[in-house]
Protein backbone atom coordinates (compact mmCIF):
# COMPACT_ATOMS: atom_id res chain seq x y z
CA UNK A 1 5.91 -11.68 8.05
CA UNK A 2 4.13 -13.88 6.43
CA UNK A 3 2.04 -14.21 2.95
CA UNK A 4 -1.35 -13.84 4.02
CA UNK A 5 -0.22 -10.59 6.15
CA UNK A 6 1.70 -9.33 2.62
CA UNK A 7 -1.51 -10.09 0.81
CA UNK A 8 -3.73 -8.34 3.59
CA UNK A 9 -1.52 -5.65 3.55
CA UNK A 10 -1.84 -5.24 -0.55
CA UNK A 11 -5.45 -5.41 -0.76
CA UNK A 12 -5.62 -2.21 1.70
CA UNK A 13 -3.06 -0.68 -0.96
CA UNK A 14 -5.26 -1.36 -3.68
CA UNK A 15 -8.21 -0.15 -1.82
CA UNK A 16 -6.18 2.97 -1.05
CA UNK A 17 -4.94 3.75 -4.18
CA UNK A 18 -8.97 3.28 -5.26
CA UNK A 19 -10.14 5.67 -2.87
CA UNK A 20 -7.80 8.40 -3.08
CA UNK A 21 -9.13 11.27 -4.91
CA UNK A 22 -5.82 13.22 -5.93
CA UNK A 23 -2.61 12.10 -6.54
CA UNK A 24 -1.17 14.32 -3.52
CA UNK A 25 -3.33 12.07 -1.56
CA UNK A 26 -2.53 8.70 -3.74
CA UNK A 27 0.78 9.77 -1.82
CA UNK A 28 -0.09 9.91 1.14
CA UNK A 29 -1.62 6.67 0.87
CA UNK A 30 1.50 4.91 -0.22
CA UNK A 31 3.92 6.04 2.56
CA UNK A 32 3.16 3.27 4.91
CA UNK A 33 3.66 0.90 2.17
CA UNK A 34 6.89 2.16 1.14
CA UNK A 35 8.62 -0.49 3.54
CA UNK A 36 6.81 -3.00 1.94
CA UNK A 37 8.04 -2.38 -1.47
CA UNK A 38 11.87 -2.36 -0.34
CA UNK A 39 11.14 -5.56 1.58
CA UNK A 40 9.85 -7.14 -1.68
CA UNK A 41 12.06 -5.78 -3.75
């Protein structure tokens, strides 16, 4: 995968994490990104 897709991908984190009222759904947002943080990492 390449940058630009990692950096796509983080700005809809961001955005998510922005947007998300409660931290049961700041969550929820974060599950589809928990790949990318092990991928990172």
């Amino acid at each position: 995968m390449g940058p630009a897709v990692l950096e796509r991908y983080t700005r809809i984190q961001q955005h998510a994490l922005q947007i998300a009222k409660s931290d049961e759904e700041r969550t929820e947002a974060l599950k589809p990104f928990e790949w990318q943080a092990l991928t990172v990492e």
